[in-house]
C-alpha atoms as a PDB file:
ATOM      1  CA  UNK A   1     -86.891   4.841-144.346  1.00  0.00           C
ATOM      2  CA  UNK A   2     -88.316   2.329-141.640  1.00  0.00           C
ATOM      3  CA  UNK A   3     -87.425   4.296-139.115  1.00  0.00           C
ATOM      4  CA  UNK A   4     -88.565   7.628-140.613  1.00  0.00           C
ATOM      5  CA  UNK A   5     -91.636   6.192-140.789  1.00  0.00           C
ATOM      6  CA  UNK A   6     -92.305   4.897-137.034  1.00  0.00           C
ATOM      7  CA  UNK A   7     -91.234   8.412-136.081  1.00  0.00           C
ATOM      8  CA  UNK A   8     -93.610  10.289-138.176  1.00  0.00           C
ATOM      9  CA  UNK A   9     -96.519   7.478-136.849  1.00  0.00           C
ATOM     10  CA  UNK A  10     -95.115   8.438-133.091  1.00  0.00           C
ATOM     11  CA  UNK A  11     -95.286  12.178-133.511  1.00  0.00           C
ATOM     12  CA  UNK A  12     -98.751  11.555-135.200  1.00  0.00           C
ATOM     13  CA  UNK A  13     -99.909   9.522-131.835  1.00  0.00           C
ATOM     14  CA  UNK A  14     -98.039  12.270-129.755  1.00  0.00           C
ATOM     15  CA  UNK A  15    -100.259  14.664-131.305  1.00  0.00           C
ATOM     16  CA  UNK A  16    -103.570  12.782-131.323  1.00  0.00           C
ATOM     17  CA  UNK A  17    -103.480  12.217-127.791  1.00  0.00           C
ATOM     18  CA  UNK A  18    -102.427  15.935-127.339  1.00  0.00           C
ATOM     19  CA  UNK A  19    -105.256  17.124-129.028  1.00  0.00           C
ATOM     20  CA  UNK A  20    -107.706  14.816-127.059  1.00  0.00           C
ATOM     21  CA  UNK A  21    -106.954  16.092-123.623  1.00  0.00           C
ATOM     22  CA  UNK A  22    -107.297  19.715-125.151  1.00  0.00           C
ATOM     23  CA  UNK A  23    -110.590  18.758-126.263  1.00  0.00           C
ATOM     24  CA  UNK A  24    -111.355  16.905-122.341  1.00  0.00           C
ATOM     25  CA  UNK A  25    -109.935  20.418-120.840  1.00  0.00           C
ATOM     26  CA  UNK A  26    -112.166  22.105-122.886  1.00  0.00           C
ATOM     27  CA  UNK A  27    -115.188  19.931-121.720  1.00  0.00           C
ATOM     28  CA  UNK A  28    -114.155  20.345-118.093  1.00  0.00           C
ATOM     29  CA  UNK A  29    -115.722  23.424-116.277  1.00  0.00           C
ATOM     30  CA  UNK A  30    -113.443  24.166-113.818  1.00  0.00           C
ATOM     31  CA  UNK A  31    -110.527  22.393-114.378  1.00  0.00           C
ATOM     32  CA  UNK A  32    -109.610  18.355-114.040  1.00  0.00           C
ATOM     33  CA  UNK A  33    -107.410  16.272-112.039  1.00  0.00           C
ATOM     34  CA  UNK A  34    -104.139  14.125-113.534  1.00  0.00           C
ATOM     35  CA  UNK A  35    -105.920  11.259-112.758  1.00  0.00           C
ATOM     36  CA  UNK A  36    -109.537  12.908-114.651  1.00  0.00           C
ATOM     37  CA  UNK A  37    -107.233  13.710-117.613  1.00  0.00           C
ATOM     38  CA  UNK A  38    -106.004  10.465-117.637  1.00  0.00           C
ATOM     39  CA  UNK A  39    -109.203   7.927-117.562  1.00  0.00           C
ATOM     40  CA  UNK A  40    -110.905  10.433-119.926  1.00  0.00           C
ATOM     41  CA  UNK A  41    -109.094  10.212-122.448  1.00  0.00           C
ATOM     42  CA  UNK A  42    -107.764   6.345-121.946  1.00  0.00           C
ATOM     43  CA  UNK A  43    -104.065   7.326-120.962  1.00  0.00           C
ATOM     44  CA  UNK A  44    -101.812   5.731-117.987  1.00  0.00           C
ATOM     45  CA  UNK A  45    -101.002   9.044-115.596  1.00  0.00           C
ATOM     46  CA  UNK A  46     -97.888   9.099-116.573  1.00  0.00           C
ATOM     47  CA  UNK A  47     -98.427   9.533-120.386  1.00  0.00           C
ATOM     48  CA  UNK A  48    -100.993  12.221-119.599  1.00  0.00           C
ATOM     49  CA  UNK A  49     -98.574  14.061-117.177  1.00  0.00           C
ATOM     50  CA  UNK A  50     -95.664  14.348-120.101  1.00  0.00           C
ATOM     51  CA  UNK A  51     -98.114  15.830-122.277  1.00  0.00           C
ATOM     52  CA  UNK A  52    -100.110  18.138-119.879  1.00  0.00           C
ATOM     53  CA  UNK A  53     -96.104  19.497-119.211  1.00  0.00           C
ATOM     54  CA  UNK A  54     -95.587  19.867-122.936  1.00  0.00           C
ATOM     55  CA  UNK A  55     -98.500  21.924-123.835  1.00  0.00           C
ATOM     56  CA  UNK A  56     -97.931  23.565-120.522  1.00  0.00           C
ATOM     57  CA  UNK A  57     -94.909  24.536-121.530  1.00  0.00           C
ATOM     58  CA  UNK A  58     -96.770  26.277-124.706  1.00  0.00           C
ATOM     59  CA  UNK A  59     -98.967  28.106-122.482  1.00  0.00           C
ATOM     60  CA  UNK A  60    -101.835  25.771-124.051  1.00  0.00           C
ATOM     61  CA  UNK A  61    -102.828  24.050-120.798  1.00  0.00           C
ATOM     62  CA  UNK A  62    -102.326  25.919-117.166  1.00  0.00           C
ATOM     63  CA  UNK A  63    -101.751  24.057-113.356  1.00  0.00           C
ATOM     64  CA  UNK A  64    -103.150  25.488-110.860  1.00  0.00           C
ATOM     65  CA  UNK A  65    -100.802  24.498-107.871  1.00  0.00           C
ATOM     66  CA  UNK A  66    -103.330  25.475-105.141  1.00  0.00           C
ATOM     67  CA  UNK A  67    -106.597  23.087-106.785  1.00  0.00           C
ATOM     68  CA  UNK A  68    -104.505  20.547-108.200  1.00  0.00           C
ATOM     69  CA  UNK A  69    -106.650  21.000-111.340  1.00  0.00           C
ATOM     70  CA  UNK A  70    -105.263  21.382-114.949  1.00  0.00           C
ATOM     71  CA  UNK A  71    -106.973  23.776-117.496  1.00  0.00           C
ATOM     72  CA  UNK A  72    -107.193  25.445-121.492  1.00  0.00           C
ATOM     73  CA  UNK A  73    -104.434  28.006-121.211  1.00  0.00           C
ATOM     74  CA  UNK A  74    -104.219  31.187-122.998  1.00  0.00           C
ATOM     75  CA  UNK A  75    -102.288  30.082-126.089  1.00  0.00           C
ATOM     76  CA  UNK A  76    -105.175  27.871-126.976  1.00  0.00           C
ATOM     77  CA  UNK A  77    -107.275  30.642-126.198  1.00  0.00           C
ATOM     78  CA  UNK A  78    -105.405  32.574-128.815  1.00  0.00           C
ATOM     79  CA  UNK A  79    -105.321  29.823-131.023  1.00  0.00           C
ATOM     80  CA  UNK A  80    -109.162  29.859-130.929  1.00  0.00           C
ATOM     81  CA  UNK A  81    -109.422  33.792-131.602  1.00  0.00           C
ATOM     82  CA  UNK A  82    -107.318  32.505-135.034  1.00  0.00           C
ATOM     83  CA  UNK A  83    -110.378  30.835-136.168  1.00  0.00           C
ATOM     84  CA  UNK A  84    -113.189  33.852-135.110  1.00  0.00           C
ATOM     85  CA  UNK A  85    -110.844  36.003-136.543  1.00  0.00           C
ATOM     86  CA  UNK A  86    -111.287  34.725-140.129  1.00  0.00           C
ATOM     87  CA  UNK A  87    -115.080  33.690-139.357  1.00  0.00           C
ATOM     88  CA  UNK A  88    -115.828  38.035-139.924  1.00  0.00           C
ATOM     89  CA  UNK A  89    -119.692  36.626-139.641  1.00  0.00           C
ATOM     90  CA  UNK A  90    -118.713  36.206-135.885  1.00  0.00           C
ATOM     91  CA  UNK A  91    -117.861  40.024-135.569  1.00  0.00           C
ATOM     92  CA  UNK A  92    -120.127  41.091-138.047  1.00  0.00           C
ATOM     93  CA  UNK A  93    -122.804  39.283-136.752  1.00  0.00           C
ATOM     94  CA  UNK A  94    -123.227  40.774-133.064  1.00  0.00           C
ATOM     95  CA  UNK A  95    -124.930  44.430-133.479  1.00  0.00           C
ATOM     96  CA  UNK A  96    -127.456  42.699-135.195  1.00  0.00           C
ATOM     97  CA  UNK A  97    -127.516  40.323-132.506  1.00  0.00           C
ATOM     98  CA  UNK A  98    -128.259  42.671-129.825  1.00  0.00           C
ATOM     99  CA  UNK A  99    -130.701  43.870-131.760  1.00  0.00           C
ATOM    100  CA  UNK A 100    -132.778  41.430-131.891  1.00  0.00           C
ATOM    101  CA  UNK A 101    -132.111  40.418-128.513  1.00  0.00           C
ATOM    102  CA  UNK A 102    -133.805  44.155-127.636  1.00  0.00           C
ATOM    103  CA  UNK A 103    -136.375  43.503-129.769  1.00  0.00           C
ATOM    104  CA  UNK A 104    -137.666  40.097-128.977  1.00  0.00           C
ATOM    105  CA  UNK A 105    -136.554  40.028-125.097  1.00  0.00           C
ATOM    106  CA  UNK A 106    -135.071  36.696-125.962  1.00  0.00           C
ATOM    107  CA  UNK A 107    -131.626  35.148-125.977  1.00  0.00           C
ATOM    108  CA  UNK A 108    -129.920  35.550-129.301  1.00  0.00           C
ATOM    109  CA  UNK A 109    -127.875  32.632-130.970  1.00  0.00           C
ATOM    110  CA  UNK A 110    -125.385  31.834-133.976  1.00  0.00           C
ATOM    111  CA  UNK A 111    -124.513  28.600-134.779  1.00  0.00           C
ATOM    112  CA  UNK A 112    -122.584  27.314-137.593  1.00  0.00           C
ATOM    113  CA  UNK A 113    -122.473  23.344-139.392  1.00  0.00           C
ATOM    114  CA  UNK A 114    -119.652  20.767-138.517  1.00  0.00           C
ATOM    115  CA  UNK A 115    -119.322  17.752-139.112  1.00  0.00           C
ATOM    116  CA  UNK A 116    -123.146  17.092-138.925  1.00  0.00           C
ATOM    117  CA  UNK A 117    -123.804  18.865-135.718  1.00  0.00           C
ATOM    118  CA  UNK A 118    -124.581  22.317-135.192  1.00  0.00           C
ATOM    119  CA  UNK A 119    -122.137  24.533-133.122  1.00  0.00           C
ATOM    120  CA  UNK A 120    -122.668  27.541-130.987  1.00  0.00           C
ATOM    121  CA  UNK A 121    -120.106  30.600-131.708  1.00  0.00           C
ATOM    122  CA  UNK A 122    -121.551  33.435-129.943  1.00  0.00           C
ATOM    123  CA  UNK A 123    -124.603  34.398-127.622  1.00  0.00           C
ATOM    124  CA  UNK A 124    -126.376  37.864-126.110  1.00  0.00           C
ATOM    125  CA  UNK A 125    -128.349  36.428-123.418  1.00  0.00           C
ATOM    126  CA  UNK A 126    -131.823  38.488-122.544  1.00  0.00           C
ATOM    127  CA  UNK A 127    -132.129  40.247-119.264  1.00  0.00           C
ATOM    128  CA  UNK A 128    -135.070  37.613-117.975  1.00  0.00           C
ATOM    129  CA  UNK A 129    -134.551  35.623-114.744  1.00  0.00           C
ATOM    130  CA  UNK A 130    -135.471  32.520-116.250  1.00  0.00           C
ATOM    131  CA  UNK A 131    -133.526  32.281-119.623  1.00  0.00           C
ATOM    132  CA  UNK A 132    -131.570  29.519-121.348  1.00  0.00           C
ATOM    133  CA  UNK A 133    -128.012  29.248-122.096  1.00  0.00           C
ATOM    134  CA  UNK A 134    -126.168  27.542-124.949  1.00  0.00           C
ATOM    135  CA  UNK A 135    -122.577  27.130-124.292  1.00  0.00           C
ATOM    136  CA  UNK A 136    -120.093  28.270-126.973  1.00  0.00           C
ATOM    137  CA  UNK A 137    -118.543  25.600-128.753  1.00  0.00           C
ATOM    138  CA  UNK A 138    -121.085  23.266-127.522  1.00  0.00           C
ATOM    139  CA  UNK A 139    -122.509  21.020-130.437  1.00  0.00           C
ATOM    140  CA  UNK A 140    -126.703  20.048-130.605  1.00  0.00           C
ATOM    141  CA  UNK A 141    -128.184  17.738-133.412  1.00  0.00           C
ATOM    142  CA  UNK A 142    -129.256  19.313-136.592  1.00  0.00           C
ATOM    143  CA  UNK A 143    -132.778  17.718-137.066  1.00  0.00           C
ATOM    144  CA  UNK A 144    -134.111  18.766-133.377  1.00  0.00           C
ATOM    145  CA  UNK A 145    -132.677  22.201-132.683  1.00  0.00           C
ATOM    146  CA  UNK A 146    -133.635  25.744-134.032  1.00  0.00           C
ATOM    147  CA  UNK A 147    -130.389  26.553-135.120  1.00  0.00           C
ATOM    148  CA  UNK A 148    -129.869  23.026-137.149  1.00  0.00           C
ATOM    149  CA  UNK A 149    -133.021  22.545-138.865  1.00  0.00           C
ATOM    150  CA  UNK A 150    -132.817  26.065-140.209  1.00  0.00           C
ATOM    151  CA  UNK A 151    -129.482  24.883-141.811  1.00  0.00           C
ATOM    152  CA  UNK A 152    -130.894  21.813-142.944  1.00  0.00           C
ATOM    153  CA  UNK A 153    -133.848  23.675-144.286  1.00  0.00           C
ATOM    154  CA  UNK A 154    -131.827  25.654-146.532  1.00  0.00           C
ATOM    155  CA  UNK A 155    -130.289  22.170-148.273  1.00  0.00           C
ATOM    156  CA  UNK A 156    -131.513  20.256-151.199  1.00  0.00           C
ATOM    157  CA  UNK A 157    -133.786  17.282-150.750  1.00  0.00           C
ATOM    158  CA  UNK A 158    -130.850  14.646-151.271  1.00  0.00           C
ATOM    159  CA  UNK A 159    -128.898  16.858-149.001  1.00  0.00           C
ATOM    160  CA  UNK A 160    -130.894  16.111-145.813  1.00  0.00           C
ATOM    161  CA  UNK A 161    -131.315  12.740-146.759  1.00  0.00           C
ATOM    162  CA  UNK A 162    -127.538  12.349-146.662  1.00  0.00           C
ATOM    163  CA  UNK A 163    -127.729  13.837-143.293  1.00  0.00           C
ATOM    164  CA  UNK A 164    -129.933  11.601-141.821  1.00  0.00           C
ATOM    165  CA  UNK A 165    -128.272   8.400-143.615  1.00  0.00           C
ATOM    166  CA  UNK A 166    -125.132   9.489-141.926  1.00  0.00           C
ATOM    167  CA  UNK A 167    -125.701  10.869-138.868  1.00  0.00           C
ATOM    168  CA  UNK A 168    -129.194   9.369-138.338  1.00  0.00           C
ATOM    169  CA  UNK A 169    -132.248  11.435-136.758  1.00  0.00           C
ATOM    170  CA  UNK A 170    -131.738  10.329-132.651  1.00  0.00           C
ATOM    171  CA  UNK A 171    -135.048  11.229-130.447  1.00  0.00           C
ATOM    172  CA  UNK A 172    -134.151  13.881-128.028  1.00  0.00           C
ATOM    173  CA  UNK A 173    -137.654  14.162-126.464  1.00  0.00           C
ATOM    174  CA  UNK A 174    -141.161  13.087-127.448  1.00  0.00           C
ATOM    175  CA  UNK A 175    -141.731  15.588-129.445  1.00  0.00           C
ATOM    176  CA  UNK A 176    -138.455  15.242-132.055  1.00  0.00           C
ATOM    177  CA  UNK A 177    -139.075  14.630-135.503  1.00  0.00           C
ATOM    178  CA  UNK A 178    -137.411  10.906-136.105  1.00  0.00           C
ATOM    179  CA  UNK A 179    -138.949  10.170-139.235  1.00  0.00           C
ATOM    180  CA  UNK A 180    -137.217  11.471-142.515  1.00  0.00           C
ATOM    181  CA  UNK A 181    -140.538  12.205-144.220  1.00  0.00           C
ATOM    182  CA  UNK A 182    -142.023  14.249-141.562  1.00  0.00           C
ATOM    183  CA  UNK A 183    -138.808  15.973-141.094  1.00  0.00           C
ATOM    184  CA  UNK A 184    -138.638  16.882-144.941  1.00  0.00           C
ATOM    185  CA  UNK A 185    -142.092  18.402-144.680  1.00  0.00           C
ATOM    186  CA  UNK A 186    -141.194  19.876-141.279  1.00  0.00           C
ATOM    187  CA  UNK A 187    -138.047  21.773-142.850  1.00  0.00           C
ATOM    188  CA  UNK A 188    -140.470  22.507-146.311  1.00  0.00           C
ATOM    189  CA  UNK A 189    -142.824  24.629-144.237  1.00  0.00           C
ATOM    190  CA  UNK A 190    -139.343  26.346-142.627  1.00  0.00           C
ATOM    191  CA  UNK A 191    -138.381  27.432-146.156  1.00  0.00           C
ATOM    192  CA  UNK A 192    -141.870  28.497-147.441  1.00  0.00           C
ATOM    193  CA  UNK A 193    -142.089  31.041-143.906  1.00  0.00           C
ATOM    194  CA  UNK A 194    -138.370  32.019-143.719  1.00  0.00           C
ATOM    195  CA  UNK A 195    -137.449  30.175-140.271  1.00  0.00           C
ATOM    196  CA  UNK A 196    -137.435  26.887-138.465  1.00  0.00           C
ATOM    197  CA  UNK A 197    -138.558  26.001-135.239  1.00  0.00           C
ATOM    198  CA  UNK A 198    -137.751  23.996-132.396  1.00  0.00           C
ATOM    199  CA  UNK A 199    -140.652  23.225-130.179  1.00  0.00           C
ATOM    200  CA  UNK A 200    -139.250  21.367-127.446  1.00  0.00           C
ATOM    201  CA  UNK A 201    -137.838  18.988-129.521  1.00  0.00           C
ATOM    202  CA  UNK A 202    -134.357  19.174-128.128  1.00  0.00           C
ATOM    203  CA  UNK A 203    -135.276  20.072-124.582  1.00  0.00           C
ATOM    204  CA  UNK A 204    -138.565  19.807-122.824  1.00  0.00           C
ATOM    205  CA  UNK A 205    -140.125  23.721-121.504  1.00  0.00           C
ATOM    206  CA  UNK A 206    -137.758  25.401-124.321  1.00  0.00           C
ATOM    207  CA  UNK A 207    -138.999  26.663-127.601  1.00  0.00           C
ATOM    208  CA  UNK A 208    -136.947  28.174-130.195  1.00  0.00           C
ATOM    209  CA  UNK A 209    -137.079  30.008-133.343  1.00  0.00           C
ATOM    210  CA  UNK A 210    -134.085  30.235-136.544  1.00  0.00           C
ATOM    211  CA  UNK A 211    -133.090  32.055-139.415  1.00  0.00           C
ATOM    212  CA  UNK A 212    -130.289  31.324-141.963  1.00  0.00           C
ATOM    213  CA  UNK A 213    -127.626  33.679-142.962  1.00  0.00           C
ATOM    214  CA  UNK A 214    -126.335  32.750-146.831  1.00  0.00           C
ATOM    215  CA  UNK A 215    -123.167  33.741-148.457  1.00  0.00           C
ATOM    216  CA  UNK A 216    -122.352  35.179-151.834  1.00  0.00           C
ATOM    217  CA  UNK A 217    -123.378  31.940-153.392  1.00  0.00           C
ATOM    218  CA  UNK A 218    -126.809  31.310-151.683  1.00  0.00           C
ATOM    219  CA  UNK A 219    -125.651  28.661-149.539  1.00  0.00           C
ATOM    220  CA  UNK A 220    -125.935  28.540-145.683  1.00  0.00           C
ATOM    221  CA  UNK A 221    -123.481  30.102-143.663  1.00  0.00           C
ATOM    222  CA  UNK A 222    -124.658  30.190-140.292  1.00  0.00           C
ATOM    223  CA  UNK A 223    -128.006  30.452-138.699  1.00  0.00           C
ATOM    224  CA  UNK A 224    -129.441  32.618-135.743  1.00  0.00           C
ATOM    225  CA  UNK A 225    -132.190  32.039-133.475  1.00  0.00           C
ATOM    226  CA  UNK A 226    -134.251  33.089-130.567  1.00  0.00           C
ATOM    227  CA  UNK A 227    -134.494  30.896-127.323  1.00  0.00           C
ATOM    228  CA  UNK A 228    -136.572  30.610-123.923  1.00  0.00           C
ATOM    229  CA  UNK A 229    -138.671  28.407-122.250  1.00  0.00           C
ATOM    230  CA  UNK A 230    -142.322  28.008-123.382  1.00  0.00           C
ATOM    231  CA  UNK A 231    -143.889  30.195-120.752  1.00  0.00           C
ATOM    232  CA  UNK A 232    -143.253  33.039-122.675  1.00  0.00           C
ATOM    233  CA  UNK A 233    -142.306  31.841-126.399  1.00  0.00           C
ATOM    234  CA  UNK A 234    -146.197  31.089-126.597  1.00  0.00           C
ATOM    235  CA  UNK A 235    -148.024  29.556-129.421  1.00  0.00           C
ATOM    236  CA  UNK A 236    -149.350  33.705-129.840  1.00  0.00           C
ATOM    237  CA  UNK A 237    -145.588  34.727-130.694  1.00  0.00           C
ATOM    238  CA  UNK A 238    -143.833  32.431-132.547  1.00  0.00           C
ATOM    239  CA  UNK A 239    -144.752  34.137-135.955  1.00  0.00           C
ATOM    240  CA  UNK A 240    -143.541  37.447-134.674  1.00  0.00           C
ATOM    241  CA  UNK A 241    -140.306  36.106-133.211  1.00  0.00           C
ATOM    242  CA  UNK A 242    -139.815  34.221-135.974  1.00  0.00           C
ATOM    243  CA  UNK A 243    -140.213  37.215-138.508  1.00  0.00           C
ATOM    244  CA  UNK A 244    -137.914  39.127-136.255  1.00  0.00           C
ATOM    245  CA  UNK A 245    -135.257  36.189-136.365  1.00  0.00           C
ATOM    246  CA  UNK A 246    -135.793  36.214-140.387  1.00  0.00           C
ATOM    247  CA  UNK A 247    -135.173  39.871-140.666  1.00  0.00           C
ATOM    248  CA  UNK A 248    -131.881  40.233-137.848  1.00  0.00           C
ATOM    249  CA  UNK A 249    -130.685  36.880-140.295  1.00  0.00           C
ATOM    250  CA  UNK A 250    -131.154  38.902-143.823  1.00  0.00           C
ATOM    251  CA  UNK A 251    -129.134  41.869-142.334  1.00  0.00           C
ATOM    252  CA  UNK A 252    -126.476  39.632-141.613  1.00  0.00           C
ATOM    253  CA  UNK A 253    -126.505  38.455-145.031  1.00  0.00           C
ATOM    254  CA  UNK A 254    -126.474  41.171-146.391  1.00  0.00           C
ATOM    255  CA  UNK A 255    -123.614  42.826-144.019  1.00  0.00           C
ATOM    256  CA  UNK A 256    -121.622  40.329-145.381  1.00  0.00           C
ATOM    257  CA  UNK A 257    -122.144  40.517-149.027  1.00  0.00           C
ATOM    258  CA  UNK A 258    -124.059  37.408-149.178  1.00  0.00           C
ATOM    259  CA  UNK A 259    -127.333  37.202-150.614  1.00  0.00           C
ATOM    260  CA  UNK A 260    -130.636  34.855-149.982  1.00  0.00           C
ATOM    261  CA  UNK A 261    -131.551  32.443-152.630  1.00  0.00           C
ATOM    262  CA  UNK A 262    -135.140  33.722-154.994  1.00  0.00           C
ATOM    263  CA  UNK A 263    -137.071  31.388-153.366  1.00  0.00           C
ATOM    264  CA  UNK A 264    -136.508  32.354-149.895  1.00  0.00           C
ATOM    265  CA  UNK A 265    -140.206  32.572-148.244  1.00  0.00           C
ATOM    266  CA  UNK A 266    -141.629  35.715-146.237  1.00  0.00           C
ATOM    267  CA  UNK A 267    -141.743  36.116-142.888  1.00  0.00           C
ATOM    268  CA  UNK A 268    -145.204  35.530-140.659  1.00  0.00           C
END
């Protein structure tokens, strides 16, 4: 029994550290080096080398003899698909994305909730020169991005102040909301017009606009938002863009049998 123990606590380390260089790969544009792997995620070489060779071997990591580098293979890749395959929101979700992306001229977002962060699952970027870019899988604080604070905005009081006792309310730039109050009254006037809005409270120069998508229940799903830098998300459009982020966000709803809640404000 002692010993069936230690080996289920091994394979259980085994698999920890396995998973923490897929999450450094995945991190690492453009592949890393042995010795990259190896200090970012606290192993000796050696350790990091047996592992990159088992999940080689799975086709979840790939070598590339000529760089040197190590990368996510395909079976991961695959892997991943498993998970946007039963998110349907991700699939169902895109016409309506490029629609709005043709009607606003903006890049289009959808972002889901985990583990107190928002997270980017797909994109339609605009056609402008100058446009901004959210990398999929990449994960932004709820209380200071579009995306987020529509989320939060569609929780009960007690449920943002869990939020914030848990993952606290971190100042991005000078212009994020740090203090609970003023972010409950922020995310009240989000609910009363139907969308939330980021004004350069994640990144200075970028402005952006959300819209929550709700499932069967009433309850958040996902949220979708409009993004670009200031210059031409002006003070003059942000009610239009935001309608037009409201409206792309009820379609998805409803394309997925969900439904808003009653008190759900209009748009402008």
């Amino acid at each position: 029994m002692a010993r069936s123990g230690t080996d289920s606590s091994g394979n259980v380390q085994v698999l920890g550290r396995a998973i923490a260089i897929l999450n450094h790969l995945a991190q690492a544009d453009g592949g890393a080096s042995l010795t990259e792997v190896a200090t970012g995620v606290g192993l000796a070489a050696s350790t990091a080398h047996r592992l990159l060779t088992s999940l080689e071997s799975e086709r979840y990591v790939r070598f590339d003899a000529e760089t040197r580098l190590w990368s996510v293979g395909v079976q991961a890749f695959i892997a991943g698909n498993g998970f946007l395959r039963t998110r349907d929101v991700v699939r169902m979700a895109r016409p309506h994305m490029r629609a709005l992306m043709e009607a606003s001229g903006e890049t289009v977002n959808l972002a889901i909730e985990d583990q107190g962060a928002a997270v980017y699952l797909a994109q339609v970027e605009c056609r402008e020169m100058m446009r901004t870019f959210a990398r999929l899988g990449a994960r932004v604080p709820m209380h200071c991005s579009g995306v987020g604070k529509a989320l939060l905005s569609a929780l009960a009081p007690a449920g943002l102040d869990r939020h914030a006792a848990r993952h606290g309310l971190a100042r991005m730039t000078a212009r994020t909301v740090t203090g609970l109050a003023d972010l409950h009254a922020d995310l009240a006037a989000s609910r009363a017009r139907g969308y939330a809005i980021d004004d350069e409270e994640h990144a200075v120069g970028l402005r952006c606009v959300a819209a929550t998508v709700f499932n069967e229940h009433g309850d958040p799903v996902c949220a979708v938002s409009l993004s670009g830098p200031m210059a031409r998300i002006t003070d003059g459009r942000i009610a239009t863009l935001g309608g037009l982020a409201r409206e792309a966000a009820l379609r998805i709803t409803a394309e997925i049998g969900g439904r808003p809640p009653a008190d759900l404000g209009p748009a402008g």
